[in-house]
C-alpha atoms as a PDB file:
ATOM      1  CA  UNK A   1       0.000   0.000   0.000  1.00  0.00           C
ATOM      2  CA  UNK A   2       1.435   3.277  -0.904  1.00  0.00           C
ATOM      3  CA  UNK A   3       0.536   6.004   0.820  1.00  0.00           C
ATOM      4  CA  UNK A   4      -0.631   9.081  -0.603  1.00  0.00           C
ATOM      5  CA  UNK A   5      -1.225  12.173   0.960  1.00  0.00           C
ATOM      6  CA  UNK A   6      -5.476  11.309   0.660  1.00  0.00           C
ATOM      7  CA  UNK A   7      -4.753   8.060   2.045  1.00  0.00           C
ATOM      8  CA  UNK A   8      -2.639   9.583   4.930  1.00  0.00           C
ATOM      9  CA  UNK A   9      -5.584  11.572   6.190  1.00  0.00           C
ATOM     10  CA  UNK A  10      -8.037   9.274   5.472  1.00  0.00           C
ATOM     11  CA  UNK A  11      -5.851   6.821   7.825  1.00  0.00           C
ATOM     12  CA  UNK A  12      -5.330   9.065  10.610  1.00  0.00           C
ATOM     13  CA  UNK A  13      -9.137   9.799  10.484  1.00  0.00           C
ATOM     14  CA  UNK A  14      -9.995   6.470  11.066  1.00  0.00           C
ATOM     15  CA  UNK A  15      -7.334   5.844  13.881  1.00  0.00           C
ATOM     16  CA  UNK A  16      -8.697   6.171  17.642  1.00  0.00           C
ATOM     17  CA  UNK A  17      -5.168   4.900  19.298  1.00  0.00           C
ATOM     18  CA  UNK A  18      -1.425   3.518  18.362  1.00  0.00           C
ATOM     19  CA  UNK A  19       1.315   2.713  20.348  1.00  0.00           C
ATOM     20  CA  UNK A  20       4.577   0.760  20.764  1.00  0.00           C
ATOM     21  CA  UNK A  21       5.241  -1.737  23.700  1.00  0.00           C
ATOM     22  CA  UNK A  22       7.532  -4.697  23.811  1.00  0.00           C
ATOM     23  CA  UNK A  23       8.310  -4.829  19.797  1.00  0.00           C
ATOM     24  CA  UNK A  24       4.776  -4.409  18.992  1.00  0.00           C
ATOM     25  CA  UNK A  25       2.967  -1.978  17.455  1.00  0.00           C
ATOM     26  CA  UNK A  26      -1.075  -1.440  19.267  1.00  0.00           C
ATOM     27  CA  UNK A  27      -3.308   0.186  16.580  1.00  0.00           C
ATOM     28  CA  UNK A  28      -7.029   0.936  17.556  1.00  0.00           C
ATOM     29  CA  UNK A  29      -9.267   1.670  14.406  1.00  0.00           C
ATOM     30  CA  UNK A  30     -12.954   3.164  13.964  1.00  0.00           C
ATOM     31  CA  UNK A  31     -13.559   0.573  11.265  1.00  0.00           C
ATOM     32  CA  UNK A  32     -13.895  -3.025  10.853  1.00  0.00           C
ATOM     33  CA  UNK A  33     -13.707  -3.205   7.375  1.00  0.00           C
ATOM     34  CA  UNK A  34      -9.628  -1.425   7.706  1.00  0.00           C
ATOM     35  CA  UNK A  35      -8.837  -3.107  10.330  1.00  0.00           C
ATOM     36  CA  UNK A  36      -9.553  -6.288   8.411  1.00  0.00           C
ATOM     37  CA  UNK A  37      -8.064  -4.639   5.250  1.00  0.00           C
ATOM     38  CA  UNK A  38      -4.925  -4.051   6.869  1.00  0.00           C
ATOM     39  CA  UNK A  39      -4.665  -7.468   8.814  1.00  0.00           C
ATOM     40  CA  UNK A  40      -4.467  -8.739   5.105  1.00  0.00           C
ATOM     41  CA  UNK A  41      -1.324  -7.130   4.709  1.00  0.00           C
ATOM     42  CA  UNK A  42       0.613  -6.830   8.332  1.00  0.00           C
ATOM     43  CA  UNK A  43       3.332  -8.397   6.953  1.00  0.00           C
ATOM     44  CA  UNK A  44       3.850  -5.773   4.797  1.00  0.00           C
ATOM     45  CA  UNK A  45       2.955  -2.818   6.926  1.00  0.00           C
ATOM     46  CA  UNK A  46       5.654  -4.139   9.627  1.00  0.00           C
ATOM     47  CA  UNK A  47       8.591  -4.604   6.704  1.00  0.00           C
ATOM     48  CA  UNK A  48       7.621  -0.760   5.337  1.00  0.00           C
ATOM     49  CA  UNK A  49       7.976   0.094   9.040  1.00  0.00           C
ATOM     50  CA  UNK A  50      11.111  -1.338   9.502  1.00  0.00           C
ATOM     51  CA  UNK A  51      12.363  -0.364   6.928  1.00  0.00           C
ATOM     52  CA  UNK A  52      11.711   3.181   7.547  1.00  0.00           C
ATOM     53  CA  UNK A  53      12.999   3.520  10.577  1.00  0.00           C
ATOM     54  CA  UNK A  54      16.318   1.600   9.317  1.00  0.00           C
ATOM     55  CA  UNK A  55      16.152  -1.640  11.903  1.00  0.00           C
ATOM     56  CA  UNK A  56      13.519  -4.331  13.030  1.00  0.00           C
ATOM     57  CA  UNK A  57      11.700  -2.539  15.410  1.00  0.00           C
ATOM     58  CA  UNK A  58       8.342  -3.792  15.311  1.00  0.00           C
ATOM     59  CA  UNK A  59       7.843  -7.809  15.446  1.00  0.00           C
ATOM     60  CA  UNK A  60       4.171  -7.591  15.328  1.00  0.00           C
ATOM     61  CA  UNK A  61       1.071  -5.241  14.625  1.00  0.00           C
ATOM     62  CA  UNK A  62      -2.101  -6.061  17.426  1.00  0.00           C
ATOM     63  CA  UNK A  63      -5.440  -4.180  15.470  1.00  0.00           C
ATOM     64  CA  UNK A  64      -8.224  -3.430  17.636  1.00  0.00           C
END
């Protein structure tokens, strides 16, 4: 998924909660339907992370 700016603020209008505690990251969505979406593709999400931030910071992604 590449984000563009649209899909930035459509994100971060959708997110309630996020944050980072023993290697994983705790996201709380608004919507079932991306929360599902984007437990399709957590893999993903956690490798663009990493990558990112330049090491393996985040093991796992917890959606709520």
């Amino acid at each position: 998924m590449n984000l563009t700016p649209t899909n930035k603020i459509f994100i971060v209008e959708e997110l309630l909660d996020s944050k980072v505690y023993k290697d994983k990251l705790y996201v709380k969505l608004k919507s079932s339907n991306l929360r599902n979406e984007f437990s399709y593709r957590k893999t993903d999400i956690i490798n663009q992370i990493n990558s990112r931030v330049g090491k393996k910071l985040i093991v796992d992604i917890i959606f709520k």
